[in-house]
PDB file of N, CA and C in Angstrom:
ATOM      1  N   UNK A   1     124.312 133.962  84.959  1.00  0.00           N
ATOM      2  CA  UNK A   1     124.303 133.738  86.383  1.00  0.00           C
ATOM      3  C   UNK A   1     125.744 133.492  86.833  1.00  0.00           C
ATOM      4  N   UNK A   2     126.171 134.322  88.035  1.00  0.00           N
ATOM      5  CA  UNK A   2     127.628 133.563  88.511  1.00  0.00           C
ATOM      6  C   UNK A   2     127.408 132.451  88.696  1.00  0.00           C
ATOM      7  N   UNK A   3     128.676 131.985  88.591  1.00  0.00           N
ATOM      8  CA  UNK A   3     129.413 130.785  89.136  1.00  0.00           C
ATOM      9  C   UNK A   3     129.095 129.949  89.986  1.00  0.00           C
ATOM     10  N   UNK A   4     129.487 131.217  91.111  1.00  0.00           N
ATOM     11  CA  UNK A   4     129.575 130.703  92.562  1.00  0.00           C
ATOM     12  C   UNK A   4     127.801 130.402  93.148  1.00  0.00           C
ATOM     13  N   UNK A   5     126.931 131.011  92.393  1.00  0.00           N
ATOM     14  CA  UNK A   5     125.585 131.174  92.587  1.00  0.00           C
ATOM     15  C   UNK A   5     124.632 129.524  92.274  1.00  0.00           C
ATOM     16  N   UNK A   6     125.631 129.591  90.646  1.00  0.00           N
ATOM     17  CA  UNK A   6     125.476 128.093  90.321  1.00  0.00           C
ATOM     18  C   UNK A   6     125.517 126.954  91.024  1.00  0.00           C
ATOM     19  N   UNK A   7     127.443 127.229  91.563  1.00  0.00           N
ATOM     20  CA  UNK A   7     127.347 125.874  92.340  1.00  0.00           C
ATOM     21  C   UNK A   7     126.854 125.524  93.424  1.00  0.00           C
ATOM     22  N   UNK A   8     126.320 127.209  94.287  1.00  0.00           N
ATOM     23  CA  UNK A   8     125.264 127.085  95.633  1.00  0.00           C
ATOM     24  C   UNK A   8     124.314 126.010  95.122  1.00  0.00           C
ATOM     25  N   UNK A   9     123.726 126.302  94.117  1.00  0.00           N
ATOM     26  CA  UNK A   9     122.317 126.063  93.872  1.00  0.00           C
ATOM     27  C   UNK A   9     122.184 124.208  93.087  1.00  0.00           C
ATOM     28  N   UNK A  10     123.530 124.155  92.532  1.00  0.00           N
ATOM     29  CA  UNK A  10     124.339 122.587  92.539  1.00  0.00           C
ATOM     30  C   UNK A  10     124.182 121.901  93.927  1.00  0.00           C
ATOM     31  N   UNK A  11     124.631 122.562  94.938  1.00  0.00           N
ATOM     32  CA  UNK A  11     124.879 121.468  96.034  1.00  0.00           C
ATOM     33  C   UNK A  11     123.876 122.011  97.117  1.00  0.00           C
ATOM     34  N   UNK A  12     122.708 122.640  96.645  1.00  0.00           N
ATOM     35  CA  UNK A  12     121.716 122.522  97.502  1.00  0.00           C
ATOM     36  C   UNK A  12     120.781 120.974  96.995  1.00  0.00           C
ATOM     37  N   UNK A  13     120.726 120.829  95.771  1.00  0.00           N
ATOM     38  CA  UNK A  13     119.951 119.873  95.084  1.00  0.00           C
ATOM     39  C   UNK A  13     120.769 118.830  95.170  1.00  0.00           C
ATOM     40  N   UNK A  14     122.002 118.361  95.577  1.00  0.00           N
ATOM     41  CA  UNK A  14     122.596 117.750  95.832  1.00  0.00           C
ATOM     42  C   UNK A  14     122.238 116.919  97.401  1.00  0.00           C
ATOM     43  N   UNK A  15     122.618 117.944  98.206  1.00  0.00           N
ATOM     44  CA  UNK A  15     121.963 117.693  99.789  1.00  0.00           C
ATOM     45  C   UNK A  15     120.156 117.339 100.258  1.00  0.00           C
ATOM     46  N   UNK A  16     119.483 117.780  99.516  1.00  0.00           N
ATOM     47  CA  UNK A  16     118.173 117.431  99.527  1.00  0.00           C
ATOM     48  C   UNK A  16     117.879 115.696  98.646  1.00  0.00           C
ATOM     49  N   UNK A  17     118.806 115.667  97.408  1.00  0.00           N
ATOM     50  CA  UNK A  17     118.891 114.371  96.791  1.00  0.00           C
ATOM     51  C   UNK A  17     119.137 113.257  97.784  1.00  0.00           C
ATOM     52  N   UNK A  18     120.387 113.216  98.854  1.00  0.00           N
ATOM     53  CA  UNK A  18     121.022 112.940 100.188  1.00  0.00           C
ATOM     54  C   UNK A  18     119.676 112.484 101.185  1.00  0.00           C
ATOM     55  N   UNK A  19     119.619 113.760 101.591  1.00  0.00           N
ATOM     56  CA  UNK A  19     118.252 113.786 102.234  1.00  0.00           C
ATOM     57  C   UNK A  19     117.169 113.192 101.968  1.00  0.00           C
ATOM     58  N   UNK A  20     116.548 112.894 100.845  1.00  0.00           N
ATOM     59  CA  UNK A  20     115.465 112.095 100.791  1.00  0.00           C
ATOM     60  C   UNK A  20     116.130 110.574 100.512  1.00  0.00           C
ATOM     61  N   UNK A  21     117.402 109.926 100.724  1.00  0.00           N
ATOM     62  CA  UNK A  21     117.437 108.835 100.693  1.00  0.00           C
ATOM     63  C   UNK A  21     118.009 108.352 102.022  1.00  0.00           C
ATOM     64  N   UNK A  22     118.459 109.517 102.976  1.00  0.00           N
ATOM     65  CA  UNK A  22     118.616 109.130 104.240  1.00  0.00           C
ATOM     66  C   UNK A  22     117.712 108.044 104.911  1.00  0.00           C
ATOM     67  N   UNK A  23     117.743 107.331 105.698  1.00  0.00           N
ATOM     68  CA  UNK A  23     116.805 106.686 106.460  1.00  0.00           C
ATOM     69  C   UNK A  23     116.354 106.957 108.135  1.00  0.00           C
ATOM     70  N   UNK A  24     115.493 107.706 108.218  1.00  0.00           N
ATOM     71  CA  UNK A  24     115.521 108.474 109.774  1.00  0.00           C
ATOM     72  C   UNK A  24     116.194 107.048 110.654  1.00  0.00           C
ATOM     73  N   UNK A  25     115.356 106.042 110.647  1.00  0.00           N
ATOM     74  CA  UNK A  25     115.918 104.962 111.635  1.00  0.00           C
ATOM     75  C   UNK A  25     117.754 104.942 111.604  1.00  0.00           C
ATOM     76  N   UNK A  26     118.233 104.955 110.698  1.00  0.00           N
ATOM     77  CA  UNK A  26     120.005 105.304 110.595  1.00  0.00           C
ATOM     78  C   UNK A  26     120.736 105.851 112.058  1.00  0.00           C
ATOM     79  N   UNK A  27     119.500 107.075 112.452  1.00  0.00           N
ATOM     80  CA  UNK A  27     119.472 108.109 113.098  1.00  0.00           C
ATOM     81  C   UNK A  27     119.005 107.438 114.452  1.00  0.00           C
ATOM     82  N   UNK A  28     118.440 107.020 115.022  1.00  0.00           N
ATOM     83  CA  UNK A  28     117.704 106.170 115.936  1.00  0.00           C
ATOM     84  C   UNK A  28     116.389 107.135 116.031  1.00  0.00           C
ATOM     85  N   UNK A  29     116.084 107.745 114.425  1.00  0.00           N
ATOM     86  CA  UNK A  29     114.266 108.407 114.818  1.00  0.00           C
ATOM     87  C   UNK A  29     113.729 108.459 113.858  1.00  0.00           C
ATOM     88  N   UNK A  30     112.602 109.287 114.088  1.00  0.00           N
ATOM     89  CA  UNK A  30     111.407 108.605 113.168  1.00  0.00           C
ATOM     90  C   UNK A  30     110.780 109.916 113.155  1.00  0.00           C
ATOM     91  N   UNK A  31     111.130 111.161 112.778  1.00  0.00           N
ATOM     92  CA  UNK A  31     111.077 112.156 111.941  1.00  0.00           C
ATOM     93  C   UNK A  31     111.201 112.320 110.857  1.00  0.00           C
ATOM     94  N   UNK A  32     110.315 113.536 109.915  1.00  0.00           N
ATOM     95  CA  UNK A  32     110.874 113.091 108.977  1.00  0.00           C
ATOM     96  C   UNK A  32     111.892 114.376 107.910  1.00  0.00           C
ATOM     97  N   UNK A  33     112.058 115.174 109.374  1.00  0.00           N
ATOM     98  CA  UNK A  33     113.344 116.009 109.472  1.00  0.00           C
ATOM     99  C   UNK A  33     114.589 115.313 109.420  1.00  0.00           C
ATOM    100  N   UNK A  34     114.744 114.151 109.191  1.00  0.00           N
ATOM    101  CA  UNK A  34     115.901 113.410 109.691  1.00  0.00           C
ATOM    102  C   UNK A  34     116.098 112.544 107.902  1.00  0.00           C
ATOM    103  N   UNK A  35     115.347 112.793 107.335  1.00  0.00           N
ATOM    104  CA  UNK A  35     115.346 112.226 105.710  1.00  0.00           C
ATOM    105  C   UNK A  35     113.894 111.336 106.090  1.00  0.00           C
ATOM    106  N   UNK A  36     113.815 110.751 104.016  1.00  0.00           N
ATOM    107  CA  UNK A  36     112.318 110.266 104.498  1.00  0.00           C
ATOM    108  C   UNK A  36     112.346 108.335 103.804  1.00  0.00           C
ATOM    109  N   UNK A  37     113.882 107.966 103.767  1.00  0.00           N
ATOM    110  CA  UNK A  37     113.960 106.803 103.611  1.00  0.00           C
ATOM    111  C   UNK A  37     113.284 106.143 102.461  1.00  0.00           C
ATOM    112  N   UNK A  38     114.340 106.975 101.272  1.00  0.00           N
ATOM    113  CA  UNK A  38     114.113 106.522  99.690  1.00  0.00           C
ATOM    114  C   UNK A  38     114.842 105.886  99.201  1.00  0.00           C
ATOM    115  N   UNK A  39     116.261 105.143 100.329  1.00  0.00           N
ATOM    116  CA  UNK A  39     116.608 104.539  99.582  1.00  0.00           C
ATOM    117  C   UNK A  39     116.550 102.781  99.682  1.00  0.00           C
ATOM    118  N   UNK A  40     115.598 102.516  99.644  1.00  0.00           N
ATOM    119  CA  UNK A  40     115.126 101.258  99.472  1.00  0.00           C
ATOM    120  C   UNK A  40     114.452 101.127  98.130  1.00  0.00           C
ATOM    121  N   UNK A  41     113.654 102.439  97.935  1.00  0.00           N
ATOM    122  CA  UNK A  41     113.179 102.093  96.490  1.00  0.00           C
ATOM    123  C   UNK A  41     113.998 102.845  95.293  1.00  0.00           C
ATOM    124  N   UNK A  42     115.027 103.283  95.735  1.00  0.00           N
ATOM    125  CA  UNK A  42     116.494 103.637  95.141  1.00  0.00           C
ATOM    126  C   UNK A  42     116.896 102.587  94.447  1.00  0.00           C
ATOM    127  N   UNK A  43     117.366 101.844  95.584  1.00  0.00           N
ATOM    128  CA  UNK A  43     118.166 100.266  94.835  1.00  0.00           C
ATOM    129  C   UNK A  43     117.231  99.477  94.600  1.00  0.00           C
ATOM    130  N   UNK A  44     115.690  99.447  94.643  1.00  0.00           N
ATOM    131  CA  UNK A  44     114.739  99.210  93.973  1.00  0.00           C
ATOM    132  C   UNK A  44     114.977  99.147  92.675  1.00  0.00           C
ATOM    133  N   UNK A  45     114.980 100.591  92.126  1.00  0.00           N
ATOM    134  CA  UNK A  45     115.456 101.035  90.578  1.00  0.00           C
ATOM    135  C   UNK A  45     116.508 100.872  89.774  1.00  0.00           C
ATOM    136  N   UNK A  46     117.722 100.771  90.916  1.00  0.00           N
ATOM    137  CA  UNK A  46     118.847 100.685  90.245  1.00  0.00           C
ATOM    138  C   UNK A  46     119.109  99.086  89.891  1.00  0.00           C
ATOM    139  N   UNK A  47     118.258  97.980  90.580  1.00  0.00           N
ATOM    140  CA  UNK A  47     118.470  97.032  90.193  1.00  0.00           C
ATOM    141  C   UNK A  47     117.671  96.348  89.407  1.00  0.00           C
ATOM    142  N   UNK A  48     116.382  96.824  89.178  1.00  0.00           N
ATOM    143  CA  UNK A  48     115.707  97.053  88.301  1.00  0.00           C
ATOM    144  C   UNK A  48     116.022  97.518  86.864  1.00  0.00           C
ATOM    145  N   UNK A  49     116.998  98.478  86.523  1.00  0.00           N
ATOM    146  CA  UNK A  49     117.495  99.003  85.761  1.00  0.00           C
ATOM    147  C   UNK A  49     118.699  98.204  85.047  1.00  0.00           C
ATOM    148  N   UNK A  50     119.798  97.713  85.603  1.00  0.00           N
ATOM    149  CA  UNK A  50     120.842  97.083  85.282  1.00  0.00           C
ATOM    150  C   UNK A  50     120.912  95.992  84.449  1.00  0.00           C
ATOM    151  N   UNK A  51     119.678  95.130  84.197  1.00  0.00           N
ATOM    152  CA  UNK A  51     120.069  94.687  83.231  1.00  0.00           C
ATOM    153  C   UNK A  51     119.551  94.914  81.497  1.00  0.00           C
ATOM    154  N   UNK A  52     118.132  96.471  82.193  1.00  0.00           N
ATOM    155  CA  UNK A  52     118.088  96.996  80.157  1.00  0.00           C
ATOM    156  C   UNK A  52     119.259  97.698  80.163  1.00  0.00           C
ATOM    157  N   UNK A  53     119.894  98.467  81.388  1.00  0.00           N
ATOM    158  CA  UNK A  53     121.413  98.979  80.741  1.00  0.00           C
ATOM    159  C   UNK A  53     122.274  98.494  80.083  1.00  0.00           C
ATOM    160  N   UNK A  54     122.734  96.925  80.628  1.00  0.00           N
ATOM    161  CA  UNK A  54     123.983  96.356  80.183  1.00  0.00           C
ATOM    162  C   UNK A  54     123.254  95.702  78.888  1.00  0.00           C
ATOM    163  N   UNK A  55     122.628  95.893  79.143  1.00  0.00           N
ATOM    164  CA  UNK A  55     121.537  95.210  77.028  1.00  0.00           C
ATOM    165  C   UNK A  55     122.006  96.393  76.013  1.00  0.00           C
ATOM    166  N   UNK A  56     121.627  97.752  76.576  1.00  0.00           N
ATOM    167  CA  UNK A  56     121.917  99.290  75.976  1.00  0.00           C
ATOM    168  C   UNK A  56     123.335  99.177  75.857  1.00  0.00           C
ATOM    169  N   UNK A  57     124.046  99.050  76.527  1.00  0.00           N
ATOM    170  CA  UNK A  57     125.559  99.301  76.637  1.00  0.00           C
ATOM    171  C   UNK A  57     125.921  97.992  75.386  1.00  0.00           C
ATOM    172  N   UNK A  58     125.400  96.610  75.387  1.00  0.00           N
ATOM    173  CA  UNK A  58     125.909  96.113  74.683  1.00  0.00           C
ATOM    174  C   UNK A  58     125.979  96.360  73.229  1.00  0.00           C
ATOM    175  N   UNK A  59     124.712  96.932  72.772  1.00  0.00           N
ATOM    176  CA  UNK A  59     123.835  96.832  71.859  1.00  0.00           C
ATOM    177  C   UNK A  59     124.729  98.245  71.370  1.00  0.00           C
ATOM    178  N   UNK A  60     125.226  99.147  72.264  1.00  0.00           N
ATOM    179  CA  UNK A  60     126.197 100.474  71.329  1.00  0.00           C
ATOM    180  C   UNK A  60     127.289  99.712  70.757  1.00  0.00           C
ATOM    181  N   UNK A  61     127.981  98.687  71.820  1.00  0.00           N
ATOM    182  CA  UNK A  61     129.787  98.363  71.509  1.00  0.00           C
ATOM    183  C   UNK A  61     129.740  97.021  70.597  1.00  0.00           C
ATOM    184  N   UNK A  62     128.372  96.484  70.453  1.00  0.00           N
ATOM    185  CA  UNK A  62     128.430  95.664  68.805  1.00  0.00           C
ATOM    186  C   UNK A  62     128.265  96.612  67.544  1.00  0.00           C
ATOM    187  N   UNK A  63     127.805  97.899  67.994  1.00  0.00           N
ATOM    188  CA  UNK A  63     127.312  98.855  66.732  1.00  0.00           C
ATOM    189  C   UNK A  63     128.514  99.700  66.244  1.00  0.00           C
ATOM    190  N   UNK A  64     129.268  99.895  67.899  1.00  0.00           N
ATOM    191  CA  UNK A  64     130.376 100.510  67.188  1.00  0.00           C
ATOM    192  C   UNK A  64     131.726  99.641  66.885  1.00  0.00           C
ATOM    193  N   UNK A  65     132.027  98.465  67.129  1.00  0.00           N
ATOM    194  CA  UNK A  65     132.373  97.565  66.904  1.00  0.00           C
ATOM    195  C   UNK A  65     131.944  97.665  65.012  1.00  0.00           C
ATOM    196  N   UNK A  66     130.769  97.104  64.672  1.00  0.00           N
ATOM    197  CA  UNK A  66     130.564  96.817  63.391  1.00  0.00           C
ATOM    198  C   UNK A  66     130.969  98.001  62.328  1.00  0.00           C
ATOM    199  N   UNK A  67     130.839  99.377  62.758  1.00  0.00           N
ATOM    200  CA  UNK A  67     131.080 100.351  62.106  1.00  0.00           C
ATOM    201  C   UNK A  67     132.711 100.571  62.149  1.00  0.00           C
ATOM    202  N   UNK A  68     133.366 100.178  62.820  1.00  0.00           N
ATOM    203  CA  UNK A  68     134.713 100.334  62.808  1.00  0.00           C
ATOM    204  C   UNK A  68     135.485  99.576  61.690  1.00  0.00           C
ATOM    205  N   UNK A  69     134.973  98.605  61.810  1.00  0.00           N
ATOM    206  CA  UNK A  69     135.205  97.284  60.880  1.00  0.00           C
ATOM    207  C   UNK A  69     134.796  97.714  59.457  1.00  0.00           C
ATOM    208  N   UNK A  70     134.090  98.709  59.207  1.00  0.00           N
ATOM    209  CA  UNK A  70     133.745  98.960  57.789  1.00  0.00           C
ATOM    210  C   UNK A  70     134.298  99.993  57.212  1.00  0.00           C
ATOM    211  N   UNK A  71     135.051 100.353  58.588  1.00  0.00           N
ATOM    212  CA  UNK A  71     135.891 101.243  57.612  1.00  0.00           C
ATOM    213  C   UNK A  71     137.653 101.068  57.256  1.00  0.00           C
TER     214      UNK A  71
END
């Protein structure tokens, strides 16, 4: 596939990603041409998420930490 076809098809899924976390009210409406206001349960997830990450993240840099050391 070109390139240029690729990155159309990159920053269409990009703009729709956008779009569903828009918040129509942002807008002063309540369409739902205007996005459909996902990001509340966005940072829902992301804060939800942050602390098995920084557990994951720790749990690599004691592992690679310990393996460094053995050699």
């Amino acid at each position: 596939m070109h390139t240029a076809v690729k990155m159309l098809i990159g920053l269409v899924i990009l703009l729709f990603g956008a779009w569903t976390l828009v918040d129509p009210a942002w807008f002063g409406q309540s369409g739902w041409i205007y996005g459909l206001g996902w990001w509340s349960h966005t940072w829902d997830i992301i804060k939800g998420s942050l602390g098995p990450m920084l557990i994951f993240m720790s749990v690599v840099f004691i592992w690679i930490t310990y393996e460094e050391s053995k050699v």
